[in-house]
C-alpha atoms as a PDB file:
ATOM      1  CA  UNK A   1      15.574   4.148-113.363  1.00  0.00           C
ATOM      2  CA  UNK A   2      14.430   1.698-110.459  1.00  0.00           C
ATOM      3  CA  UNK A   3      10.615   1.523-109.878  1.00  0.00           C
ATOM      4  CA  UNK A   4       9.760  -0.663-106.032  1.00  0.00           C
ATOM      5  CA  UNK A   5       7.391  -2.189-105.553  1.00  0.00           C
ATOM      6  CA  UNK A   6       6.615  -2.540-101.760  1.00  0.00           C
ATOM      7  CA  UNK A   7       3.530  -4.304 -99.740  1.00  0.00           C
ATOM      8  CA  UNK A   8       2.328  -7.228 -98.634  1.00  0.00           C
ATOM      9  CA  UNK A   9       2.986 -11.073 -98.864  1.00  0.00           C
ATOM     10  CA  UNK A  10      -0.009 -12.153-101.767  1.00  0.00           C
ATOM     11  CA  UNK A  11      -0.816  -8.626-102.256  1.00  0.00           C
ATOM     12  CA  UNK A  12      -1.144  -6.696-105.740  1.00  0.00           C
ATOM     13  CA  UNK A  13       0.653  -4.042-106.277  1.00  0.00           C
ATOM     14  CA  UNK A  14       0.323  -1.940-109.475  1.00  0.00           C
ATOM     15  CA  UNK A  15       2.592   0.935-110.471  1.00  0.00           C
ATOM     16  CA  UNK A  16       2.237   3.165-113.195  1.00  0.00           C
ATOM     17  CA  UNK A  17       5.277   4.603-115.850  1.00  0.00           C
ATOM     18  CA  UNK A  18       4.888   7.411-117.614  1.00  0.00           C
ATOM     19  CA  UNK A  19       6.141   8.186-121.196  1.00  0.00           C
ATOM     20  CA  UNK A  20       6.765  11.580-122.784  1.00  0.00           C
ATOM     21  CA  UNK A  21       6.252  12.088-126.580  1.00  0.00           C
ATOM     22  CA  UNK A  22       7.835  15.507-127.628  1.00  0.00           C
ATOM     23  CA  UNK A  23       7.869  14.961-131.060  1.00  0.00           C
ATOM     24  CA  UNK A  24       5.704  15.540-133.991  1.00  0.00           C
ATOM     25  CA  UNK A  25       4.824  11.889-134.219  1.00  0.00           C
ATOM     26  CA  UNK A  26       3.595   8.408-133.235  1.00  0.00           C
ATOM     27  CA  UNK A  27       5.639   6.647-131.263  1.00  0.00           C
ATOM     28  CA  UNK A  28       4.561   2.785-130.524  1.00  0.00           C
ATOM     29  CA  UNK A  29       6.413   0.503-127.741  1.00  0.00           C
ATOM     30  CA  UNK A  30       6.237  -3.138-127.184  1.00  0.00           C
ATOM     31  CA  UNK A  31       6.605  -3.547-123.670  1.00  0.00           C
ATOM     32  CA  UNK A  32       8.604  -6.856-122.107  1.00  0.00           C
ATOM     33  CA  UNK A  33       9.234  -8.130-118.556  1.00  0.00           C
ATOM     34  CA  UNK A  34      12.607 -10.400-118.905  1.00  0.00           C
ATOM     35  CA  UNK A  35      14.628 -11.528-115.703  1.00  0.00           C
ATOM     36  CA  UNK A  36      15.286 -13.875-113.148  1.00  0.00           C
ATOM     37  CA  UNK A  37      11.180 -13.150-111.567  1.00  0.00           C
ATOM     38  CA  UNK A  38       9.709 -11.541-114.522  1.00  0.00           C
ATOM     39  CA  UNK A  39       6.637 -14.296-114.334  1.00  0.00           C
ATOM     40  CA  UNK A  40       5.911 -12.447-110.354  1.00  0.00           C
ATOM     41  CA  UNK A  41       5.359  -9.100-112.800  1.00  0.00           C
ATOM     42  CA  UNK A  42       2.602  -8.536-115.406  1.00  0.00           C
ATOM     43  CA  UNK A  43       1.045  -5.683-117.508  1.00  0.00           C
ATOM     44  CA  UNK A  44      -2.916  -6.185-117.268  1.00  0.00           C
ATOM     45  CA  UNK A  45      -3.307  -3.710-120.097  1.00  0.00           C
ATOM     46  CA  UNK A  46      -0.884  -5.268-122.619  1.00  0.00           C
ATOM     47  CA  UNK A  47       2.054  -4.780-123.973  1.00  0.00           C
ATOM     48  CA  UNK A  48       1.278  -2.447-126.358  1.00  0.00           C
ATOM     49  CA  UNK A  49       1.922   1.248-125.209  1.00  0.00           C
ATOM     50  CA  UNK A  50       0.947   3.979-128.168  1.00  0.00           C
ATOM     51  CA  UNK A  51       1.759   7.908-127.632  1.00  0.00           C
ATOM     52  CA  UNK A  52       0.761  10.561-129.607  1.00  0.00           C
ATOM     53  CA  UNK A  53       2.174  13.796-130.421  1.00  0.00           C
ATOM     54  CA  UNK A  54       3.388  16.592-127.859  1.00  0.00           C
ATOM     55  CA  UNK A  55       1.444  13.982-125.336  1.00  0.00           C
ATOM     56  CA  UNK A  56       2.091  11.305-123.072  1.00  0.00           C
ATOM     57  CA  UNK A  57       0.727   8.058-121.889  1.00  0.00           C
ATOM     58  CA  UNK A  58       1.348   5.769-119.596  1.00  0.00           C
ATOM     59  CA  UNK A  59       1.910   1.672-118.791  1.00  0.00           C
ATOM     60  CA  UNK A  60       0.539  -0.333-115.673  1.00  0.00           C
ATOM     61  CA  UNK A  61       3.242  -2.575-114.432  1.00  0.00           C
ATOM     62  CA  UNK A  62       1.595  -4.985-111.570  1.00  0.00           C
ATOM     63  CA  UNK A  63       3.321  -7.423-109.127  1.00  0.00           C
ATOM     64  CA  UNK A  64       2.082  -9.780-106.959  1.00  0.00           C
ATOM     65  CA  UNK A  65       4.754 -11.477-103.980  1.00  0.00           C
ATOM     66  CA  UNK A  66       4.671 -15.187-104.171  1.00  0.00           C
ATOM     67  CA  UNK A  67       7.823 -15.381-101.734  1.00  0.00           C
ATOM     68  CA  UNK A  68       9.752 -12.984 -98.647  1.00  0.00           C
ATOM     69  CA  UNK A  69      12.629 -12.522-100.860  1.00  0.00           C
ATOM     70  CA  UNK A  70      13.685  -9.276-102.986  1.00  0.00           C
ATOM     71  CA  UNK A  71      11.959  -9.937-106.681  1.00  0.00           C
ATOM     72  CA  UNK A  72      13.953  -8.596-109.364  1.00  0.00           C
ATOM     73  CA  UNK A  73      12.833  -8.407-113.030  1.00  0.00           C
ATOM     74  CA  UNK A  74      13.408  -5.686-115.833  1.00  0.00           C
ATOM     75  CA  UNK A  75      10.958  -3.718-118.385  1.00  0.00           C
ATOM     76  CA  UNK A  76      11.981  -3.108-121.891  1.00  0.00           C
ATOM     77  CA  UNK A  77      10.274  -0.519-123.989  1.00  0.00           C
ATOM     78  CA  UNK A  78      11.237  -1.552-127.345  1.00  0.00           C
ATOM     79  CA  UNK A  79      10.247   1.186-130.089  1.00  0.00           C
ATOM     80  CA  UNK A  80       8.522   0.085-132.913  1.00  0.00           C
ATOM     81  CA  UNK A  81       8.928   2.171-136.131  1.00  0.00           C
ATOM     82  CA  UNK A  82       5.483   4.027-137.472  1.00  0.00           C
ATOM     83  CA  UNK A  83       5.667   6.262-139.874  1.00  0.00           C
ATOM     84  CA  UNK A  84       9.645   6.610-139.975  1.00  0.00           C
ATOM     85  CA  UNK A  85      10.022   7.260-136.563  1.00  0.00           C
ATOM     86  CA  UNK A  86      12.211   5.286-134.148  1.00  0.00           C
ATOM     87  CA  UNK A  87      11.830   6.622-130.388  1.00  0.00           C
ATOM     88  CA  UNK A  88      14.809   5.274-127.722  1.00  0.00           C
ATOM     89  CA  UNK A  89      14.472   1.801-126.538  1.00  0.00           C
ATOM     90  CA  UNK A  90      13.922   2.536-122.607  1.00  0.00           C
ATOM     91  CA  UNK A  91      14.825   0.283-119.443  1.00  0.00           C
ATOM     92  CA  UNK A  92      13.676   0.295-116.303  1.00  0.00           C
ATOM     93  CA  UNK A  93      15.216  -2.030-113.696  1.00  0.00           C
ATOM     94  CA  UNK A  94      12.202  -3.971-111.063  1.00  0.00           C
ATOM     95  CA  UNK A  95      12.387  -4.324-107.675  1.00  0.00           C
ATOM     96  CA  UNK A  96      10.065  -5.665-104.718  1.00  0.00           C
ATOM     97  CA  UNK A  97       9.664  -5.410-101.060  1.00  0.00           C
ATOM     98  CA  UNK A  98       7.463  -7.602 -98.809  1.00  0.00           C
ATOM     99  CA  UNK A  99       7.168  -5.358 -95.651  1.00  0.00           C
ATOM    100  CA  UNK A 100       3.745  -7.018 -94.488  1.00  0.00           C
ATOM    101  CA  UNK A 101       2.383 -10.072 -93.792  1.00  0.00           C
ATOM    102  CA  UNK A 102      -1.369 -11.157 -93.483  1.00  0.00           C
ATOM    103  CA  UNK A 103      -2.420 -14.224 -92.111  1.00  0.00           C
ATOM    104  CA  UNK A 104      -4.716 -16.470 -94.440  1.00  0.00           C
ATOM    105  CA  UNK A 105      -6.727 -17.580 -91.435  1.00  0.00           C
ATOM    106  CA  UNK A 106      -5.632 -18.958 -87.899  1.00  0.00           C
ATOM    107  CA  UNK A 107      -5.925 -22.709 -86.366  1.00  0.00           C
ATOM    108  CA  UNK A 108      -6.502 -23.053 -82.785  1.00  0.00           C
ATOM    109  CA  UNK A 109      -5.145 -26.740 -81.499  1.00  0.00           C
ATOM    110  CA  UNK A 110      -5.639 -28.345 -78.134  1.00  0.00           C
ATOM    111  CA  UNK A 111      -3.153 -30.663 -77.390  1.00  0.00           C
ATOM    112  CA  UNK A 112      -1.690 -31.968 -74.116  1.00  0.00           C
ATOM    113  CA  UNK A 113       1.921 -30.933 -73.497  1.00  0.00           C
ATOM    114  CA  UNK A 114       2.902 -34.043 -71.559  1.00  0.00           C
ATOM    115  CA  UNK A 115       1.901 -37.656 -72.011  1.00  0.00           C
ATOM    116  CA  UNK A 116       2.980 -40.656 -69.715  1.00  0.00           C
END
């Protein structure tokens, strides 16, 4: 699955994946950002994702744009085993989209266009 992340240049942009527990028990995930702009992603709640029985929960993923090109990172759900119970180690694949730029502030210069 592909999660984009589209907005502006500088601009925070936080999406939100959902996980499913169907089973009669805990499952615990350890949650990693590897890849070639994984440092442009974060998870401001930690990396710690716990989901309880016949429930679900869910992880904040967050990137900010530092540059106009395509980011590209990847988010491992690594199961960690409570109680006897292994859940499926899940990837989702990371992708960005500046389609907006803001202006930090605007110079106005005076300067003559032709000099002898």
């Amino acid at each position: 699955k592909t999660i984009e992340f589209t907005g502006a240049l500088h601009a925070a942009v936080v999406k939100q994946v959902r996980l499913k527990n169907p089973s009669v028990k805990t499952l615990v995930y350890n949650a990693t950002l590897v890849g070639r702009d994984a440092d442009d992603f974060s998870l401001p709640k930690g990396n710690t994702v716990t989901v309880t029985p016949k429930r679900q929960a869910s992880i904040n993923v967050e990137f900010t744009s530092r540059f106009l090109r395509p980011a590209e990172a990847v988010l491992l759900l690594i199961s960690k085993n409570v109680g006897g119970i292994d859940g499926a180690t899940l990837t989702f694949s990371l992708k960005s989209e500046v389609n907006h730029i803001e202006p930090v502030d605007t110079l106005k210069c005076k300067s003559p266009c032709y000099e002898l």
